[in-house]
Protein backbone atom coordinates (compact mmCIF):
# COMPACT_ATOMS: atom_id res chain seq x y z
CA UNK A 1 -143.45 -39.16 100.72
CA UNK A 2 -140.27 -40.24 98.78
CA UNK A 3 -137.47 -40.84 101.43
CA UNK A 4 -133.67 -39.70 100.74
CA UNK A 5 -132.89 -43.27 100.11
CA UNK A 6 -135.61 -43.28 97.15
CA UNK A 7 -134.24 -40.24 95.89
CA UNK A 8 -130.91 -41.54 95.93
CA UNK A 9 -131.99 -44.98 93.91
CA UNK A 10 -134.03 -43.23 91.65
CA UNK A 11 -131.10 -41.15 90.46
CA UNK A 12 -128.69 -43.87 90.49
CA UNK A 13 -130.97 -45.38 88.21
CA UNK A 14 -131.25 -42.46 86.06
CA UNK A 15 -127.13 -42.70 85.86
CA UNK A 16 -126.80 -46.37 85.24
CA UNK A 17 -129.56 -45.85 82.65
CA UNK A 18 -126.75 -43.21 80.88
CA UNK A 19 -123.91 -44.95 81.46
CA UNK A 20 -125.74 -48.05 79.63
CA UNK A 21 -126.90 -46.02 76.97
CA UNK A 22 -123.08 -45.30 76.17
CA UNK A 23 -121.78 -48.57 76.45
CA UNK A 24 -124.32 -49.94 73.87
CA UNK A 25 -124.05 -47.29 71.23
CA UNK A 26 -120.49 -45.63 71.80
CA UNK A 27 -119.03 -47.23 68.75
CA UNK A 28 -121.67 -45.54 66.52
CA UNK A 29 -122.66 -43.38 64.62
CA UNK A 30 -126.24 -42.92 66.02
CA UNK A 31 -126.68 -42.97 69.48
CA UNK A 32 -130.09 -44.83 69.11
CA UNK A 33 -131.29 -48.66 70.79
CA UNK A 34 -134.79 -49.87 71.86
CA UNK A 35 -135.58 -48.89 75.43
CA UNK A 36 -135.83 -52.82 75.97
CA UNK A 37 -131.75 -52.93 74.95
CA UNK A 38 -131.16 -50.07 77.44
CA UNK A 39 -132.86 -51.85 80.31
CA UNK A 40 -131.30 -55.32 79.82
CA UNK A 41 -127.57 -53.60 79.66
CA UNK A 42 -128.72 -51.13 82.94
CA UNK A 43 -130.34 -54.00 84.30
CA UNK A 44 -133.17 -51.97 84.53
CA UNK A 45 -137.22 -53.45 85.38
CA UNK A 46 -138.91 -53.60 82.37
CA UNK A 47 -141.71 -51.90 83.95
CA UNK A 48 -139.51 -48.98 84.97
CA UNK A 49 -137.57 -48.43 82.23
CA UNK A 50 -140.23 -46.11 80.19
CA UNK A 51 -140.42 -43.78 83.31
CA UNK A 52 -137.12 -43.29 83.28
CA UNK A 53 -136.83 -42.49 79.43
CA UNK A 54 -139.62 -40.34 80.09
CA UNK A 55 -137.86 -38.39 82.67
CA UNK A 56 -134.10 -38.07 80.88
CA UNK A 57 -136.07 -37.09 77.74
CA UNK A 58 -137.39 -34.02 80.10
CA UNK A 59 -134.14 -33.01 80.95
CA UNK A 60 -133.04 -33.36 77.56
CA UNK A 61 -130.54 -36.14 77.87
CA UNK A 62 -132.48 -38.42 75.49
CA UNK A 63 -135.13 -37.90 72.48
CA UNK A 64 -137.82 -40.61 72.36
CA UNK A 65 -138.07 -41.30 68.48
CA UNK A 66 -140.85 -44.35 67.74
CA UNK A 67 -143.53 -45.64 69.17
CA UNK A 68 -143.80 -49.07 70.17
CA UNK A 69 -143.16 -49.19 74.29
CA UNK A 70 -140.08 -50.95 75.42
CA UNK A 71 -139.03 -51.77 71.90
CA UNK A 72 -139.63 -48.33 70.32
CA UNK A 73 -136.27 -46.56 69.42
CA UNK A 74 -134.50 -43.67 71.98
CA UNK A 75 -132.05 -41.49 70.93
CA UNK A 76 -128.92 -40.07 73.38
CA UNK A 77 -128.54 -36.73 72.23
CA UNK A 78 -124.88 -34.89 72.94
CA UNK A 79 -125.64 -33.89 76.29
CA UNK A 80 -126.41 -37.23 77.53
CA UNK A 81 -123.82 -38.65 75.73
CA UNK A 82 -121.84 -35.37 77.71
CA UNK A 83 -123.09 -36.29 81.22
CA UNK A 84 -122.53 -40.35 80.68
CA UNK A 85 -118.67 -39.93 80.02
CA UNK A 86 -118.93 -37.25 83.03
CA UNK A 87 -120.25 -40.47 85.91
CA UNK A 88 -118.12 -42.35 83.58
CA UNK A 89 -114.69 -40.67 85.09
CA UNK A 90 -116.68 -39.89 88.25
CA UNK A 91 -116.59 -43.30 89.08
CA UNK A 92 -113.56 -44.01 87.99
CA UNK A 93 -114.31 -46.90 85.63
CA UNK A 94 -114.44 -47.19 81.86
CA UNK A 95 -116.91 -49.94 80.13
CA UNK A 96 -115.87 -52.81 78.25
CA UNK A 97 -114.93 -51.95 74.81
CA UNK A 98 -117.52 -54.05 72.21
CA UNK A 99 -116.73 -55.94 69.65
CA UNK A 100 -115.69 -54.11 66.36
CA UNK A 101 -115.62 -55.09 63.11
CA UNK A 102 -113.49 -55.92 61.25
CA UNK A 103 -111.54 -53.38 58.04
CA UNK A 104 -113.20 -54.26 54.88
CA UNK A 105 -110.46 -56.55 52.57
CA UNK A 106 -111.28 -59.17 50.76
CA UNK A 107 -109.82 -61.54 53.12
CA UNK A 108 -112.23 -60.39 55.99
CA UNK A 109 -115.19 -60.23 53.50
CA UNK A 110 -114.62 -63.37 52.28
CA UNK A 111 -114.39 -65.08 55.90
CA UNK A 112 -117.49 -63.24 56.77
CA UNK A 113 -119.34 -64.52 53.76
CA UNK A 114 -118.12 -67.77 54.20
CA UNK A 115 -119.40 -67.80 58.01
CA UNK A 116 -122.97 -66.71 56.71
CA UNK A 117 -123.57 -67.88 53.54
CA UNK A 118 -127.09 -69.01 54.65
CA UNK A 119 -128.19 -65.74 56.07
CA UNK A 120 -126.58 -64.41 52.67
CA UNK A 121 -127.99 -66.82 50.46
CA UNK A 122 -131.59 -66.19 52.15
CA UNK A 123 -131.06 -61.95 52.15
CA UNK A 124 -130.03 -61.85 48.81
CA UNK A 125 -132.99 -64.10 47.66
CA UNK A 126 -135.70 -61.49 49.13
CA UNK A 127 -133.85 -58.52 47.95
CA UNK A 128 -133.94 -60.16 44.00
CA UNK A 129 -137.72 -61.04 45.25
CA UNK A 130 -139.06 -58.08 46.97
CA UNK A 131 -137.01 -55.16 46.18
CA UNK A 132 -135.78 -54.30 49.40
CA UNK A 133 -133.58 -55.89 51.99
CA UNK A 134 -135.54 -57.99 54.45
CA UNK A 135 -135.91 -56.88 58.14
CA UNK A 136 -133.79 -58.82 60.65
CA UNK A 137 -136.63 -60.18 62.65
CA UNK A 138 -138.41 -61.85 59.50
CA UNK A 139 -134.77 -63.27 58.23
CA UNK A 140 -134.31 -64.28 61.59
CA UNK A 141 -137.03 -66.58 61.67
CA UNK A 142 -136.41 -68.26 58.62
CA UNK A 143 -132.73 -69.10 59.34
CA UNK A 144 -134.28 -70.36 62.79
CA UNK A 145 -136.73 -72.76 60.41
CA UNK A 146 -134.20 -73.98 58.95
CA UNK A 147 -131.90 -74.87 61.21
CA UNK A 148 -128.97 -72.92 60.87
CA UNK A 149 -127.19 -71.71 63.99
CA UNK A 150 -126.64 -67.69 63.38
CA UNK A 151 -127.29 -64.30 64.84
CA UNK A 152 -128.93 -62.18 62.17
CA UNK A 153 -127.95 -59.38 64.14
CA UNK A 154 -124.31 -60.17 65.60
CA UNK A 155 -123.39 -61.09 62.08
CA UNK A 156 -124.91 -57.59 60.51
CA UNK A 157 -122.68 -55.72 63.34
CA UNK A 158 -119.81 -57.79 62.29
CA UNK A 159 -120.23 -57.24 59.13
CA UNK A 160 -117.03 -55.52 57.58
CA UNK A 161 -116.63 -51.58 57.01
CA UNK A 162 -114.81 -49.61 54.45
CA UNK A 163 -113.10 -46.75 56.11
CA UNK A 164 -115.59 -44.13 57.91
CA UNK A 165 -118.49 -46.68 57.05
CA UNK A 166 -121.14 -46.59 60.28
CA UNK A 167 -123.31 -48.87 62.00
CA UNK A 168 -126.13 -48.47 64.44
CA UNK A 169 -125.96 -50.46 67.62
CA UNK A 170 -129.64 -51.68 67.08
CA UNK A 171 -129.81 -52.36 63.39
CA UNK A 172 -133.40 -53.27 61.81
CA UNK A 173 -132.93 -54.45 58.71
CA UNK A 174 -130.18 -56.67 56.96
CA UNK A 175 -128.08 -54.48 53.91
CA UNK A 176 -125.25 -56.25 52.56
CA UNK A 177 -123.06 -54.23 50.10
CA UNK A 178 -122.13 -55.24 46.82
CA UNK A 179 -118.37 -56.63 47.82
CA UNK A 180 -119.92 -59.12 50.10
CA UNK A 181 -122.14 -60.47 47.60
CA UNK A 182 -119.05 -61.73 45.11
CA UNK A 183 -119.08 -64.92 47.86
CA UNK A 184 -122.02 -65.49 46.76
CA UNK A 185 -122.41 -67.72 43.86
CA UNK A 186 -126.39 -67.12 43.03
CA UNK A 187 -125.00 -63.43 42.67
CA UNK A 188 -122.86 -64.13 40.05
CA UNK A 189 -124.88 -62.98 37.10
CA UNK A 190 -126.12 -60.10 38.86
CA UNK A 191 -122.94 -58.91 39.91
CA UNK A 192 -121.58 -58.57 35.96
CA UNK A 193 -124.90 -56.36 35.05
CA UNK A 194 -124.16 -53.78 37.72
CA UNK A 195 -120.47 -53.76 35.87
CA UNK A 196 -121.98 -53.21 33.10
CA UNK A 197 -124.41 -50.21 34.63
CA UNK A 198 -121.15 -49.06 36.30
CA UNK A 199 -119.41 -48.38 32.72
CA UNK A 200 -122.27 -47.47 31.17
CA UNK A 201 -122.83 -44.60 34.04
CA UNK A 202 -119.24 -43.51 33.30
CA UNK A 203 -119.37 -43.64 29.89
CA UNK A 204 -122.40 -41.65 29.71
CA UNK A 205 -120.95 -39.11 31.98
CA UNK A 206 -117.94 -38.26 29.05
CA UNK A 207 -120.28 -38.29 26.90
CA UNK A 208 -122.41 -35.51 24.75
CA UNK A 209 -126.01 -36.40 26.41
CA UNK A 210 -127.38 -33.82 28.41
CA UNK A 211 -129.39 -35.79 31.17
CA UNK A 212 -126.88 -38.19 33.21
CA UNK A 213 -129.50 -40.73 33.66
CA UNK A 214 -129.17 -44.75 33.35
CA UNK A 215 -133.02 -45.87 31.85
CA UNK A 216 -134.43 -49.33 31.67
CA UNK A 217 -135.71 -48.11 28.22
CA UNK A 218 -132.08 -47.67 26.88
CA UNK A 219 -130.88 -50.02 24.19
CA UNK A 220 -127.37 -50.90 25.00
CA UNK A 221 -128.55 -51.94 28.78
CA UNK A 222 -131.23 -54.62 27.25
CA UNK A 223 -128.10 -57.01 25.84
CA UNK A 224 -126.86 -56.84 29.63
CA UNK A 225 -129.64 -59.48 30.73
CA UNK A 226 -133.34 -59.96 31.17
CA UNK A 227 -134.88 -56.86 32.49
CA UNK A 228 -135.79 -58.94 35.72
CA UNK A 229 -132.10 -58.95 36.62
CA UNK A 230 -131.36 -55.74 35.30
CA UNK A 231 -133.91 -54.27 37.90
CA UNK A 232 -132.16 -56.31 40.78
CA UNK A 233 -128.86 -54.99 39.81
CA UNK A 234 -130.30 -51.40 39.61
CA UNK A 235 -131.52 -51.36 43.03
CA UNK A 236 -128.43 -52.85 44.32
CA UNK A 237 -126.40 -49.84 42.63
CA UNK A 238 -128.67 -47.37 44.09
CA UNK A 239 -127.71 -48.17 47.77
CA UNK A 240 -123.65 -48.67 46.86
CA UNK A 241 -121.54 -46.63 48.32
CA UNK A 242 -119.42 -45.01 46.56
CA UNK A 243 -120.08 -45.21 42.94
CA UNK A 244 -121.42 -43.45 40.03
CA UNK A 245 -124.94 -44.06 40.78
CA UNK A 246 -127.04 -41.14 42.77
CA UNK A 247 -130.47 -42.08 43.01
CA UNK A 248 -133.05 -43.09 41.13
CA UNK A 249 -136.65 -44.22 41.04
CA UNK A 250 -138.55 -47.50 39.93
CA UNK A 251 -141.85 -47.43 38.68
CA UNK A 252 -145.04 -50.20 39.01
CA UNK A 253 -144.34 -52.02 35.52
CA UNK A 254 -140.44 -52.66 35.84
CA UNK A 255 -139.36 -49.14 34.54
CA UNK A 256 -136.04 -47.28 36.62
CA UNK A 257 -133.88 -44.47 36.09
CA UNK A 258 -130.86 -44.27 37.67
CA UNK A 259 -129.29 -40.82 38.36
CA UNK A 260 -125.45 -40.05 37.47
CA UNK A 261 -123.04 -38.32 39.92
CA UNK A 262 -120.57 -36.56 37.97
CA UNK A 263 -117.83 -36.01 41.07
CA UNK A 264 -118.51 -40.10 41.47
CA UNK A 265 -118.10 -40.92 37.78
CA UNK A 266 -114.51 -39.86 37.26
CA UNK A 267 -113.42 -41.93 40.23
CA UNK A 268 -114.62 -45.03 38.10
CA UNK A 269 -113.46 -44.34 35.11
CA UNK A 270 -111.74 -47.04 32.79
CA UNK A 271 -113.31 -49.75 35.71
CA UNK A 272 -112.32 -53.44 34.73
CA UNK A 273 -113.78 -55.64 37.13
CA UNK A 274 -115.81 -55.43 40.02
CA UNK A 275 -112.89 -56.02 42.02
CA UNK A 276 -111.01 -53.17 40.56
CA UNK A 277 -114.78 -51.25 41.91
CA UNK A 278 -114.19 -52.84 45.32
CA UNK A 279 -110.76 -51.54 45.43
CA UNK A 280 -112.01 -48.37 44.20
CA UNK A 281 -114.63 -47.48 46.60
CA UNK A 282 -111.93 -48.47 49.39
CA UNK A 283 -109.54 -45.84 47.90
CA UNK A 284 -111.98 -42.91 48.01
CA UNK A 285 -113.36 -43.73 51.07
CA UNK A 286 -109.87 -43.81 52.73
CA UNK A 287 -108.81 -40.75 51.42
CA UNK A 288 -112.05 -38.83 52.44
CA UNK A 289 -111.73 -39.90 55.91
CA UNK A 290 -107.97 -38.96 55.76
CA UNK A 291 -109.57 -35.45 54.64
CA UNK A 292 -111.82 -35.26 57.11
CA UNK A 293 -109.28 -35.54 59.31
CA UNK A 294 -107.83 -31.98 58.49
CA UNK A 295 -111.39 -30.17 58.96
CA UNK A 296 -113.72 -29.13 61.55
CA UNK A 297 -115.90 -26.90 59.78
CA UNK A 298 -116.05 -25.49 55.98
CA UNK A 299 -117.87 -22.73 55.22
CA UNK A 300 -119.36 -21.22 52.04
CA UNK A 301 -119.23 -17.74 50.89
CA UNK A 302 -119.67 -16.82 47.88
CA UNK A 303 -118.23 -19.61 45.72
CA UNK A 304 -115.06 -19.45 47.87
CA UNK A 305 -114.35 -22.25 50.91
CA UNK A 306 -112.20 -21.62 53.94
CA UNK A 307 -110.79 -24.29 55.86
CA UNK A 308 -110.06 -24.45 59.63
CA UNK A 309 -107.28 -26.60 60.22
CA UNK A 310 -107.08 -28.85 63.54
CA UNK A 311 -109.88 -31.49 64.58
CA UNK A 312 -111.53 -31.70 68.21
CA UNK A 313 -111.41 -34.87 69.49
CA UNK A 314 -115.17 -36.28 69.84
CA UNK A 315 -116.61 -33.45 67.60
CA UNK A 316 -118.45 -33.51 64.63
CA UNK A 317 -115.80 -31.97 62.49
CA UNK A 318 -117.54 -30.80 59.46
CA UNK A 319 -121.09 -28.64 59.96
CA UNK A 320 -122.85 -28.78 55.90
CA UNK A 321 -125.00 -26.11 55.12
CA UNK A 322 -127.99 -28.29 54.19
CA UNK A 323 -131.35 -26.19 53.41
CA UNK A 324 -134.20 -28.52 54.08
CA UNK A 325 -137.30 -27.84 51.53
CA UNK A 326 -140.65 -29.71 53.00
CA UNK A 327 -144.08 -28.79 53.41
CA UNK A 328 -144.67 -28.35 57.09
CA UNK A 329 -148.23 -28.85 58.01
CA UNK A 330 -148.13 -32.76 57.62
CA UNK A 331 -148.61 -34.95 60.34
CA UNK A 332 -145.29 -36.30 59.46
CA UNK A 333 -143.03 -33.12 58.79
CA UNK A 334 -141.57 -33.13 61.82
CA UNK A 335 -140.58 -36.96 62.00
CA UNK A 336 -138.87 -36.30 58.10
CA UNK A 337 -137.31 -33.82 59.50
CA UNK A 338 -135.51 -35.16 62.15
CA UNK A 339 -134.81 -38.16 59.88
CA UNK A 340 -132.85 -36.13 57.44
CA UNK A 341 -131.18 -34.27 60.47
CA UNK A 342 -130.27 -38.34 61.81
CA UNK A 343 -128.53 -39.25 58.21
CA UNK A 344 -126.38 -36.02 58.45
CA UNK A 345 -125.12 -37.09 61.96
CA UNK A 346 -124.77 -40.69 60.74
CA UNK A 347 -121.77 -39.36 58.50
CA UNK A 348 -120.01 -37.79 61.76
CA UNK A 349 -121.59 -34.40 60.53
CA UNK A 350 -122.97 -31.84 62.35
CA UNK A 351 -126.40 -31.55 61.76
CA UNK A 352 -126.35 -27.47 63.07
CA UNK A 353 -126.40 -26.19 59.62
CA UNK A 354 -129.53 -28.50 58.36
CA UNK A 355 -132.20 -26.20 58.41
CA UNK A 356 -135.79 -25.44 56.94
CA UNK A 357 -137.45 -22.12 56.27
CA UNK A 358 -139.66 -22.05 59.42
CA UNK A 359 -136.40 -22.52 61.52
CA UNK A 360 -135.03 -19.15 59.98
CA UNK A 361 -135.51 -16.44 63.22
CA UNK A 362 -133.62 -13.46 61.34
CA UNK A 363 -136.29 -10.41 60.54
CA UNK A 364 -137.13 -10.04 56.73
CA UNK A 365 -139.50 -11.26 53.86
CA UNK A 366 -139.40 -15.05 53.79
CA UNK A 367 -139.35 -15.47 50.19
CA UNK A 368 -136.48 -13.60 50.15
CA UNK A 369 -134.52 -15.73 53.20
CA UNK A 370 -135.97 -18.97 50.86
CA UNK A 371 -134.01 -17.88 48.03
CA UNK A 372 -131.20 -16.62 49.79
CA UNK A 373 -130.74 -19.65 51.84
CA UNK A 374 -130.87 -22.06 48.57
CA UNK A 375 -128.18 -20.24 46.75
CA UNK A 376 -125.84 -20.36 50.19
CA UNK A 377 -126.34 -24.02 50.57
CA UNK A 378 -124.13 -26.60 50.34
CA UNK A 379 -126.65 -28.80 49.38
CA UNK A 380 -130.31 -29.00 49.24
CA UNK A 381 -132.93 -31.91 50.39
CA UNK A 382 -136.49 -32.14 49.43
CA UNK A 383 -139.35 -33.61 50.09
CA UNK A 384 -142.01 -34.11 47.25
CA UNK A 385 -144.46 -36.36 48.92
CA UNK A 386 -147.47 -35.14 47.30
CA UNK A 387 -145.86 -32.89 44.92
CA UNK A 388 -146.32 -29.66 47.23
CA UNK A 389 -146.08 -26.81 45.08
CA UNK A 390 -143.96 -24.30 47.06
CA UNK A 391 -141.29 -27.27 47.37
CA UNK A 392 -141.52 -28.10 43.61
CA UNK A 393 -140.64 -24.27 42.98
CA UNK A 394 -138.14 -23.92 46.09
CA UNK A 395 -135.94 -27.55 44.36
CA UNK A 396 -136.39 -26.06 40.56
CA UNK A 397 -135.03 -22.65 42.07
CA UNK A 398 -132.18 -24.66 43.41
CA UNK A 399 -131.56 -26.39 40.04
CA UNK A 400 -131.69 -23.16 38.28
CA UNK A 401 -128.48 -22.29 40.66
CA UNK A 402 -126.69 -25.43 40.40
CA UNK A 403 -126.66 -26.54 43.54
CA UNK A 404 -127.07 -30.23 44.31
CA UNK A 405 -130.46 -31.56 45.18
CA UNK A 406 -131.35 -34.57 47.61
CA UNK A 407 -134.85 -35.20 46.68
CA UNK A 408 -136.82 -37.80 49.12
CA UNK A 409 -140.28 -39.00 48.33
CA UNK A 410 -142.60 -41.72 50.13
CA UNK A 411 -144.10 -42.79 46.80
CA UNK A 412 -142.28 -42.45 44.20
CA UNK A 413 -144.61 -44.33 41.68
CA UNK A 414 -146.67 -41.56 42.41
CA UNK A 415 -144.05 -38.58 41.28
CA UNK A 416 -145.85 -35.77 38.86
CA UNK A 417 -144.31 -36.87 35.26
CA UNK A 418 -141.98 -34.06 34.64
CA UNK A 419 -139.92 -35.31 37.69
CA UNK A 420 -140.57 -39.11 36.80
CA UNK A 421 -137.07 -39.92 35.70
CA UNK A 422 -135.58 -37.48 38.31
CA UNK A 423 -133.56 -39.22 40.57
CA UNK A 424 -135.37 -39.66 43.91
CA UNK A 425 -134.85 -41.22 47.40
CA UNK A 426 -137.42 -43.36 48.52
CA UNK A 427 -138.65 -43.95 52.22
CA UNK A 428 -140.69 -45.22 54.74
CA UNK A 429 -143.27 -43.17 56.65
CA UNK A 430 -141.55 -44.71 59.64
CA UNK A 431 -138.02 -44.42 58.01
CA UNK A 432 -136.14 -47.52 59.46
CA UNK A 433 -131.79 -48.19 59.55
CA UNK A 434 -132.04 -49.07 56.09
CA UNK A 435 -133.87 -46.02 54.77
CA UNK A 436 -131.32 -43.61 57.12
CA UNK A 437 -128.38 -45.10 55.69
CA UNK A 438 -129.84 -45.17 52.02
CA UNK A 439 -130.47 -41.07 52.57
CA UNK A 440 -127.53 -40.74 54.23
CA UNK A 441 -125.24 -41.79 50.94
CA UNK A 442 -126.75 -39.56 49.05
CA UNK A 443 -126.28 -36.21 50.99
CA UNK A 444 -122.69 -37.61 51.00
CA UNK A 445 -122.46 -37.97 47.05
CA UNK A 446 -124.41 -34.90 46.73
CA UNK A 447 -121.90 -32.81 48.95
CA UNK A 448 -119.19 -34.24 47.54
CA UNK A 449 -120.53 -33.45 43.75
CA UNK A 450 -120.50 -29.53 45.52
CA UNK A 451 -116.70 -29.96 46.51
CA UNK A 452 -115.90 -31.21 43.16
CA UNK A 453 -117.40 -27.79 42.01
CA UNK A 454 -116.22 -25.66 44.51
CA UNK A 455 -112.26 -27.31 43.53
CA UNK A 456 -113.19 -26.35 39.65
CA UNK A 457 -113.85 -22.61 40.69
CA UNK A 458 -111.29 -22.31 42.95
């Protein structure tokens, strides 16, 4: 029988375990870490450490997210992050403040480069290789192998931020943004074909053509450089943030398309350098968060917006209407799910207005709710894994309505071929940092693309 002074320790534990929790992941947008992290801060036996997730998770303090035992990913939801600041102040002390990084300039960029240019050198040589930005544990090793005397993951938290830009506390996998990469001499030639993509975007977008696509098959891109480094440069573009590019796809033989955000386009027009793009994408990311600043929720009726003034301190202060269109019988609906509700939170949304048919509790015909729900939306994400023909219908509906699509798939080289050159978000079954951040750029370019159409009716 447990005595008072195990009940006691057990629910110290439980509050130390909180408290922790906080500390690690306060500066962030996600509250997520590895249960491992959690115990090491909390000082917390490894063998322990799951029981007390488990329990938290039953009071709903915490969401267990992955698999994996101590180093699968937890999540503290609101009201844990509610009841840690609560012991916080009960006990009358406040944890030490981590380390932030620093503003994106180029004078901090460039020191950071400078103080990694192995880790860069060695990212930006799988990303040209493999596609994709390699996972810290993998880069780790190799950096290790050869010597070199850096923290994959210190130096990713350190990495510099444009204005409103997140980080997770327990990143996964290494992305470095396109400013970072002008240190990098091997970069170079890469770096002048996604100018080239940039004004070719724009250019595009004042034009008379009526898809606003970028394709590997057009004419004036194969003078930029071989297709090889074309390719590289594409999928660098893709994950930029901002900038004309939203989306895209990239099929088995070297073919992409890259998808053209109108709102994003102006913004870049008359580019002359990537520098002048740096300083761009600074610009418009300081004056949305000054913007942001003035809201706390917006709200869509009709094709007029409405405004709250004043902020809460702490709160989300904007709540999107996002309608989520999915199929839901999959073994992994649920997990999608949550990961699209994850990216809208990673922007310092809320994520109360993300929501999916079988969510709707009002009485009436469903089909009707679908089609009601699409046209009130701010924006619209779907799923097309396996080309499920309800969502294929619900996502033309929502074309057919103009309003701005966020279209994820798993395997894109698998896409039916009337939506082959659609602009698509691709992802992992178990979506890591990297695929959150990717998705969570393009709800942002796809909400702002509705403002800029909401300002034009107005």
């Amino acid at each position: 029988m447990a005595t008072s002074d195990d009940v006691e320790a057990k629910q110290r534990e439980r509050e130390n375990y909180l408290i922790a929790f906080y500390d690690l992941t306060r500066d962030e947008g996600l509250h997520w870490s590895t249960h491992r992290a959690v115990a090491d801060k909390a000082s917390i036996a490894e063998d322990r450490i799951m029981a007390v997730s488990h329990d938290l998770s039953g009071n709903g303090l915490v969401v267990l997210r992955t698999m994996g035992g101590v180093d699968g990913y937890v999540e503290l939801t609101p009201s844990g992050v509610k009841e840690a600041e609560r012991l916080i102040i009960a006990r009358g002390s406040v944890p030490e403040e981590p380390a932030r990084a620093a503003e994106s300039t180029p004078e901090s960029d460039r020191l950071w480069a400078e103080s990694y240019l192995p880790m860069l050198k060695l990212a930006f040589e799988a990303f040209a290789k493999e596609g994709s930005w390699p996972d810290i544990d993998n880069l780790q090793r190799r950096l290790d192998q050869a010597r070199h005397e850096i923290d994959v993951t210190e130096a990713v938290r350190q990495l510099p931020r444009l204005p409103g830009e997140l980080r997770v506390a327990v990143p996964s996998n290494v992305s470095i943004p396109l400013r970072l990469l002008r240190y990098l001499p091997e970069a170079a030639g890469v770096l002048a074909i996604c100018l080239e993509l940039i004004r070719r975007a724009v250019d595009l977008y004042y034009s008379d053509v009526a898809e606003l696509r970028l394709t590997s098959d057009d004419p004036g891109i194969a003078v930029f450089g071989t297709s090889e480094m074309t390719q590289v440069a594409a999928r660098l573009l893709i994950s930029d943030f901002p900038s004309p590019i939203a989306g895209g796809g990239f099929g088995p033989e070297g073919q992409w398309n890259l998808g053209i955000s109108g709102a994003s386009a102006r913004l870049f027009r008359g580019v002359g350098s990537m520098d002048d793009y740096f300083a761009r994408q600074y610009e418009i990311r300081l004056e949305s968060q000054k913007q942001l600043t003035t809201f706390t929720e917006v709200t869509h009726v009709g094709t007029s917006w409405s405004v709250p003034e004043g902020t809460l301190a702490g709160e989300p202060i904007y709540v999107p209407s996002i309608f989520v269109v999915m199929p839901f019988e999959e073994s992994w609906s649920t997990g999608v799910y949550d990961f699209i509700r994850r990216a809208v939170r990673s922007l310092h949304y809320s994520d109360k207005g993300v929501i999916r048919s079988d969510k709707i509790t009002q009485p009436g015909k469903i089909d009707q709710q679908i089609l009601k729900a699409i046209v009130s939306a701010h924006i619209v994400v779907g799923d097309i894994t396996d080309s499920n023909p309800n969502v294929m219908w619900e996502l033309g509906y929502a074309e057919a309505a103009k309003v701005p699509s966020v279209i994820l798939n798993q395997r894109i080289d698998e896409s039916p071929f009337d939506l082959a050159n659609t602009r698509q978000v691709p992802y992992r079954l178990a979506p890591t940092d990297d695929d959150e951040e990717n998705l969570a750029k393009h709800i942002q370019s796809a909400l702002e693309e509705r403002w800029a159409v909401s300002d034009a009716e107005r």
